[in-house]
N, C-alpha and C. Protein backbone atom coordinates (compact mmCIF):
# COMPACT_ATOMS: atom_id res chain seq x y z
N UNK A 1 -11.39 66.92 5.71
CA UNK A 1 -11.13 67.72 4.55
C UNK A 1 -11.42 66.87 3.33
N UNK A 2 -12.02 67.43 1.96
CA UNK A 2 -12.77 66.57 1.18
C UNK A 2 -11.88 66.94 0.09
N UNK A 3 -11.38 66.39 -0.83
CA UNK A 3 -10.59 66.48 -2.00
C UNK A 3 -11.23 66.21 -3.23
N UNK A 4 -12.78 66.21 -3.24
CA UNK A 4 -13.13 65.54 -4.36
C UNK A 4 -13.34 64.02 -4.25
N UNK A 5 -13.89 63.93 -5.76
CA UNK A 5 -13.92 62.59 -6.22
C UNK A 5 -12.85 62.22 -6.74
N UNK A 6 -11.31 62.64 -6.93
CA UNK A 6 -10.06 61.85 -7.12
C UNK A 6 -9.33 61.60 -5.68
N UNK A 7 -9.91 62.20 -4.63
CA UNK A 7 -9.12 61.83 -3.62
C UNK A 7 -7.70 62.00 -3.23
N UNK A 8 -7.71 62.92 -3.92
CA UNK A 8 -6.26 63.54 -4.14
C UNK A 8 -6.06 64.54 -2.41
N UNK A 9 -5.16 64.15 -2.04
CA UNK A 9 -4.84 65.22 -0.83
C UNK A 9 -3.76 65.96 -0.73
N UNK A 10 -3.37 66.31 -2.04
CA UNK A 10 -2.65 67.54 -2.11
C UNK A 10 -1.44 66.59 -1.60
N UNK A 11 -0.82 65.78 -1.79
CA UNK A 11 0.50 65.09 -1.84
C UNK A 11 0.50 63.54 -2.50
N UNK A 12 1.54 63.68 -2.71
CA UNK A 12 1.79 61.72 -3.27
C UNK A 12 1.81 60.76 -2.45
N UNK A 13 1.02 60.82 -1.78
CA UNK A 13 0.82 59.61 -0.19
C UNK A 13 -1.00 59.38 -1.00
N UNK A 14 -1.10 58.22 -0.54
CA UNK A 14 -2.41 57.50 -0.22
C UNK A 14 -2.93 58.21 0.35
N UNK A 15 -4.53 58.38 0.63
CA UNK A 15 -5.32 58.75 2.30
C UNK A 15 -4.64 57.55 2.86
N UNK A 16 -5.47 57.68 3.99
CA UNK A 16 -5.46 56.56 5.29
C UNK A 16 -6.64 55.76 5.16
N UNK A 17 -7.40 56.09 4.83
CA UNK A 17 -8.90 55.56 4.44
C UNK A 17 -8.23 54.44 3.17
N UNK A 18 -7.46 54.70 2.11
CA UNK A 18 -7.06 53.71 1.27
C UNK A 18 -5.96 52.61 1.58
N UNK A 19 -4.84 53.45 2.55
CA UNK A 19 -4.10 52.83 3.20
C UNK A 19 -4.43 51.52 4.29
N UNK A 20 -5.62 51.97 5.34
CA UNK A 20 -6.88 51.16 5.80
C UNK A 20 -7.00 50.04 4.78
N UNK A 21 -7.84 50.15 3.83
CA UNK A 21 -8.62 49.67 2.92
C UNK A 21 -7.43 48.17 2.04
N UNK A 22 -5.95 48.83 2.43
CA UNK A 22 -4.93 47.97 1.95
C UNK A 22 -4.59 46.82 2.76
N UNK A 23 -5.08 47.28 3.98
CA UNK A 23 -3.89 46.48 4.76
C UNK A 23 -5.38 45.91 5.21
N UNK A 24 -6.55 46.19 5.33
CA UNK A 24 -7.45 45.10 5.30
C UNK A 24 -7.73 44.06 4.27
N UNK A 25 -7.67 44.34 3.23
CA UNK A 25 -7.13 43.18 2.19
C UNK A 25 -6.09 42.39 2.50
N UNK A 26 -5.20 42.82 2.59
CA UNK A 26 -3.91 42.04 2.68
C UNK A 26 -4.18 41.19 3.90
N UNK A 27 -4.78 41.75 5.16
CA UNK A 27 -5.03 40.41 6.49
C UNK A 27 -5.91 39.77 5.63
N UNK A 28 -6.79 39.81 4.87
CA UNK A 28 -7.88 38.75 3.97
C UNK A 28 -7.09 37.65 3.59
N UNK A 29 -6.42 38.58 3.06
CA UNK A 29 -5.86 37.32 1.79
C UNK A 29 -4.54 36.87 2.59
N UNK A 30 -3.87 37.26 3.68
CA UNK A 30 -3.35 36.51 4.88
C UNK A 30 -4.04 35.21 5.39
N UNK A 31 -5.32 35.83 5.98
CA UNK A 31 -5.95 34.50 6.96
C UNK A 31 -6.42 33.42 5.52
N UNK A 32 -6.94 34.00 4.28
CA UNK A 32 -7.37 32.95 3.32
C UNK A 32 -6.11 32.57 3.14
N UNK A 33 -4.57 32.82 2.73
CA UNK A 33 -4.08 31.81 2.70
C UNK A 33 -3.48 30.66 3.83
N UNK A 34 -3.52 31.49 5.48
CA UNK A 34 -3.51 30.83 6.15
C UNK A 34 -4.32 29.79 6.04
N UNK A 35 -5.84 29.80 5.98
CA UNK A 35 -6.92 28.74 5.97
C UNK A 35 -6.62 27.67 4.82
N UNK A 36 -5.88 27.85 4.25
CA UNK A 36 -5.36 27.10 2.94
C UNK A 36 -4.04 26.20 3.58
N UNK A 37 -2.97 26.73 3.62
CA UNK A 37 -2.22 26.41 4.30
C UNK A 37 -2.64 25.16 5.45
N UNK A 38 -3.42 25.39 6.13
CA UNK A 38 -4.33 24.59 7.34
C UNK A 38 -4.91 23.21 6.58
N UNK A 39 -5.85 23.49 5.53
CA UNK A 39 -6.20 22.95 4.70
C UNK A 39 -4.97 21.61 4.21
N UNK A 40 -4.31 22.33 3.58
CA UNK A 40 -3.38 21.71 3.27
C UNK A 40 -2.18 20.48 4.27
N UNK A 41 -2.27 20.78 5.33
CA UNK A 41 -1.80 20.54 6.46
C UNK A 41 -2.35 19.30 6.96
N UNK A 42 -3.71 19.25 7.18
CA UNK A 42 -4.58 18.54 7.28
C UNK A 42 -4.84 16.95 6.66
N UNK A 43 -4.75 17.61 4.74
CA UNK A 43 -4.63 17.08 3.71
C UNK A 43 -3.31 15.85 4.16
N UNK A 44 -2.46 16.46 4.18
CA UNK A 44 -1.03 15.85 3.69
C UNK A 44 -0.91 15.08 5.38
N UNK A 45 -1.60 15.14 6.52
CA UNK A 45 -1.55 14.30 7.61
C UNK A 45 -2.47 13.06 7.34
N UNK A 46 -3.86 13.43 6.52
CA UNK A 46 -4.37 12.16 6.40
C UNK A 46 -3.81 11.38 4.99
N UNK A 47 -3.09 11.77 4.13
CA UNK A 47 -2.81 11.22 3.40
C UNK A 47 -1.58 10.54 3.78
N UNK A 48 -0.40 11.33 4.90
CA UNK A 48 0.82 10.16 5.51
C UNK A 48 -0.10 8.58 6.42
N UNK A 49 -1.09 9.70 6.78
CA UNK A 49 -1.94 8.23 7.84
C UNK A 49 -2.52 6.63 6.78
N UNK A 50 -2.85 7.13 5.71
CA UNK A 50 -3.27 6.62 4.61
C UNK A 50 -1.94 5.51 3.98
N UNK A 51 -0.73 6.55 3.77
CA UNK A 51 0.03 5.80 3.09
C UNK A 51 0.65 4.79 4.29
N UNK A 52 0.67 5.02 6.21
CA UNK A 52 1.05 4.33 6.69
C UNK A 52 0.00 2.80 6.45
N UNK A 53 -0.73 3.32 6.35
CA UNK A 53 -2.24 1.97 7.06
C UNK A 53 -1.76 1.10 5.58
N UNK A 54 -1.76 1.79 4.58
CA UNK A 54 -1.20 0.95 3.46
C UNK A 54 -0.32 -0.06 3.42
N UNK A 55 0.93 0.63 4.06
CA UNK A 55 1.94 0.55 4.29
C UNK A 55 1.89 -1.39 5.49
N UNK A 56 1.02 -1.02 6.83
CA UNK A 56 0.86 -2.14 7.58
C UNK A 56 0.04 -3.19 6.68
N UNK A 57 -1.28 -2.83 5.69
CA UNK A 57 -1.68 -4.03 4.91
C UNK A 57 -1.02 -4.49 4.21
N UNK A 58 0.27 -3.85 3.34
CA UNK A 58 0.65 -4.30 2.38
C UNK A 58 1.99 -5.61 3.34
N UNK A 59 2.67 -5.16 4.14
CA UNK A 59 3.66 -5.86 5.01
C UNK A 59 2.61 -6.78 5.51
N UNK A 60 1.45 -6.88 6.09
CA UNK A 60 0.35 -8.15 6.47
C UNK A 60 0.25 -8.96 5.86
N UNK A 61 -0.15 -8.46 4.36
CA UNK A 61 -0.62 -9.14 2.98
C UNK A 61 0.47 -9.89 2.92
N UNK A 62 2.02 -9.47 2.98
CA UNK A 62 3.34 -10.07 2.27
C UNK A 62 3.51 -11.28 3.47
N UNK A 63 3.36 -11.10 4.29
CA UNK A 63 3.13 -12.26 5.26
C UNK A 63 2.61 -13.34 5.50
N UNK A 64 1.17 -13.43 5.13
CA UNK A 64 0.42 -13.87 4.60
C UNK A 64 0.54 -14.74 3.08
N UNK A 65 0.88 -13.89 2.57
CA UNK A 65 1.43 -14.76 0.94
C UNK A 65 2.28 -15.50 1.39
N UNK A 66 3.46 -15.27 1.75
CA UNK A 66 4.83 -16.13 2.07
C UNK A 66 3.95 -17.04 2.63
N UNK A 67 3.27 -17.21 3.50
CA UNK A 67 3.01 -18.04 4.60
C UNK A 67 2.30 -19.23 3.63
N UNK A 68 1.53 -18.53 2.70
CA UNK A 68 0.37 -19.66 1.65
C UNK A 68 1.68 -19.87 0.86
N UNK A 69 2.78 -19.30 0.17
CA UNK A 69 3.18 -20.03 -0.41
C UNK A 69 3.92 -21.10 0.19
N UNK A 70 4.49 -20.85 1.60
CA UNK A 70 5.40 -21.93 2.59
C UNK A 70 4.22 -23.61 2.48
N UNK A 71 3.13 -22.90 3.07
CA UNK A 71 2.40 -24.05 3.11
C UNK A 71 2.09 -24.90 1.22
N UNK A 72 1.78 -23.59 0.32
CA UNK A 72 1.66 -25.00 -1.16
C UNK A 72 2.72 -25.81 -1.08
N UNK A 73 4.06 -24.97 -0.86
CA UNK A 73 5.26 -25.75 -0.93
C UNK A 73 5.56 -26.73 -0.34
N UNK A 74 5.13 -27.12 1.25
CA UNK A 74 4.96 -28.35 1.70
C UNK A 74 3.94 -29.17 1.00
N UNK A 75 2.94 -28.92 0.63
CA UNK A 75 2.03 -29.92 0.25
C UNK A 75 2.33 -30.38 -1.08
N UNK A 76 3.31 -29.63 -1.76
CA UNK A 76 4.06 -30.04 -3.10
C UNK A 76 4.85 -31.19 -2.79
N UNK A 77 5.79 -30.97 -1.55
CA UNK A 77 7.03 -31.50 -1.01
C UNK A 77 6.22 -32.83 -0.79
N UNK A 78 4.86 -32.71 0.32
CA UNK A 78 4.57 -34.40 0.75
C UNK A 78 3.70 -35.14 -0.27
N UNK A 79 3.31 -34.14 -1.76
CA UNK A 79 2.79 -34.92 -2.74
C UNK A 79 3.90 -35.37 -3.44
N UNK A 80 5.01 -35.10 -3.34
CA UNK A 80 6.02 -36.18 -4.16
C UNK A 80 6.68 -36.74 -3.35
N UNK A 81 6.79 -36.50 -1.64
CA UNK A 81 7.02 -37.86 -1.56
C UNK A 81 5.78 -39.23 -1.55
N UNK A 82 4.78 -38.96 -1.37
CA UNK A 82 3.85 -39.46 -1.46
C UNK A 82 4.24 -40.27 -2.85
N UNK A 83 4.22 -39.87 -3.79
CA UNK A 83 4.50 -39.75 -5.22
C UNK A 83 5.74 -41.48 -5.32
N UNK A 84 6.62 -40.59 -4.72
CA UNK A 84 7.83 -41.34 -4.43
C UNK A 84 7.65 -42.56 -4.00
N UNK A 85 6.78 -42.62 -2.78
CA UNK A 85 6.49 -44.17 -1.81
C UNK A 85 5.72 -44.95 -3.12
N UNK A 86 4.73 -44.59 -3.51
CA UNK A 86 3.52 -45.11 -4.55
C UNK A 86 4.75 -45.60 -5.41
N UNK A 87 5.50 -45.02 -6.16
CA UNK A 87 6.88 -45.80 -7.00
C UNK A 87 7.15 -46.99 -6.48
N UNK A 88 7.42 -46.65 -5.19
CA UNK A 88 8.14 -47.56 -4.39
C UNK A 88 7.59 -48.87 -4.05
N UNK A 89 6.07 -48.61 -3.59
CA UNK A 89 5.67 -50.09 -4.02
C UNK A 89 5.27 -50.30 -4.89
N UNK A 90 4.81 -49.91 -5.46
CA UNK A 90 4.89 -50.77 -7.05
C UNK A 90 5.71 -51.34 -7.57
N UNK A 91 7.48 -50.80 -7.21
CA UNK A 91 8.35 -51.06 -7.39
C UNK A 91 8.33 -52.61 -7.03
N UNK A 92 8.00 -52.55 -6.04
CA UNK A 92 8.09 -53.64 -4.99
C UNK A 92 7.18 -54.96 -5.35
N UNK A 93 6.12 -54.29 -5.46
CA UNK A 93 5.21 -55.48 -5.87
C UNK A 93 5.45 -56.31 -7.06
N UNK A 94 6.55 -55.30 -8.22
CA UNK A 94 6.78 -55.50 -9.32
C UNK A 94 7.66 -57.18 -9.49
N UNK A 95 8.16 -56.50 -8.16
CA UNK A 95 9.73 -57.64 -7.69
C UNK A 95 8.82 -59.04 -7.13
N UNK A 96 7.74 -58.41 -6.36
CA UNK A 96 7.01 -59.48 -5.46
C UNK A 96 6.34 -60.38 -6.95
N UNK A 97 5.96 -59.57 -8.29
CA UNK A 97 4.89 -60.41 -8.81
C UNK A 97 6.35 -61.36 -9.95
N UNK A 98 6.99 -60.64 -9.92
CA UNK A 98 8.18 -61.45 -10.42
C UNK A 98 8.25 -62.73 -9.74
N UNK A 99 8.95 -62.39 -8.49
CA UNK A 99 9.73 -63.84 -7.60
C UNK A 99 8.49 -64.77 -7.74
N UNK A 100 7.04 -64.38 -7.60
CA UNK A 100 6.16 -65.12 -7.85
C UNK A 100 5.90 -66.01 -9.23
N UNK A 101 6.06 -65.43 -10.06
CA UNK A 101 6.59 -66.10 -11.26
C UNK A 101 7.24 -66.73 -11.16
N UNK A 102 8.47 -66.43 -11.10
CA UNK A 102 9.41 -67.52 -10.97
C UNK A 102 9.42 -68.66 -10.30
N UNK A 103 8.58 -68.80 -8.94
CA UNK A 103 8.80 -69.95 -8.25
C UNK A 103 8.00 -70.60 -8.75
N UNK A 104 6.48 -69.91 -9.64
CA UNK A 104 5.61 -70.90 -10.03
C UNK A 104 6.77 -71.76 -11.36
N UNK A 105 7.76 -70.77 -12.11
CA UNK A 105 7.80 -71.91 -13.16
C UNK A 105 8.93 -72.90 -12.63
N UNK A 106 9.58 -72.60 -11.14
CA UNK A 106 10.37 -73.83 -10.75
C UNK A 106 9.40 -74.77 -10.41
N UNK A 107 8.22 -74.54 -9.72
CA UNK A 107 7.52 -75.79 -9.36
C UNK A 107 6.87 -76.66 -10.43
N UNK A 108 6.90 -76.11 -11.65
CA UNK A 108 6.31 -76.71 -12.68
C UNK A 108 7.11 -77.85 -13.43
């Protein structure tokens, strides 16, 4: 039965043909936002994978640092004692070039 070009069917209901026409849109824009959704899903798994891998370089890296700074810190530690001994004889020699003196001016 044809109603024209307003499509009017003699009541306040939709056709079925528009009703159709609704609910095929609406699965559209269902599965597009499903596919979005998915999208998104996707997104936010490689970006946790991302922030983990970060996550293991940055705890590597901190390991690593500590470790270079453990080691400057010894080589600080055995350059002063190093530091320290070098005092020490000199110290020594200081005493040695002394007593040496001295005995030369007793023998004199």
């Amino acid at each position: 039965m044809d109603f024209g070009d307003d499509a009017y069917n003699g009541n306040d209901y939709a056709d079925i043909g528009e009703a159709q026409a609704t609910v095929s849109a609406t699965n559209a824009e269902i599965a597009k936002s499903q596919n979005l959704m998915q999208a998104i899903v996707k997104n936010t798994q490689i970006t946790a994978e991302a922030i983990r891998m970060l996550a293991d370089i940055t705890s590597s890296m901190s390991g690593k640092i500590d470790s270079l700074v453990g080691a400057t810190n010894s080589v600080a530690a055995a350059s002063n004692r190093a530091a320290d001994a070098g005092y020490q004889a000199a110290a020594a020699s200081n005493r040695a070039a002394d007593a040496a003196a001295m005995g030369k001016q007793h023998d004199a």
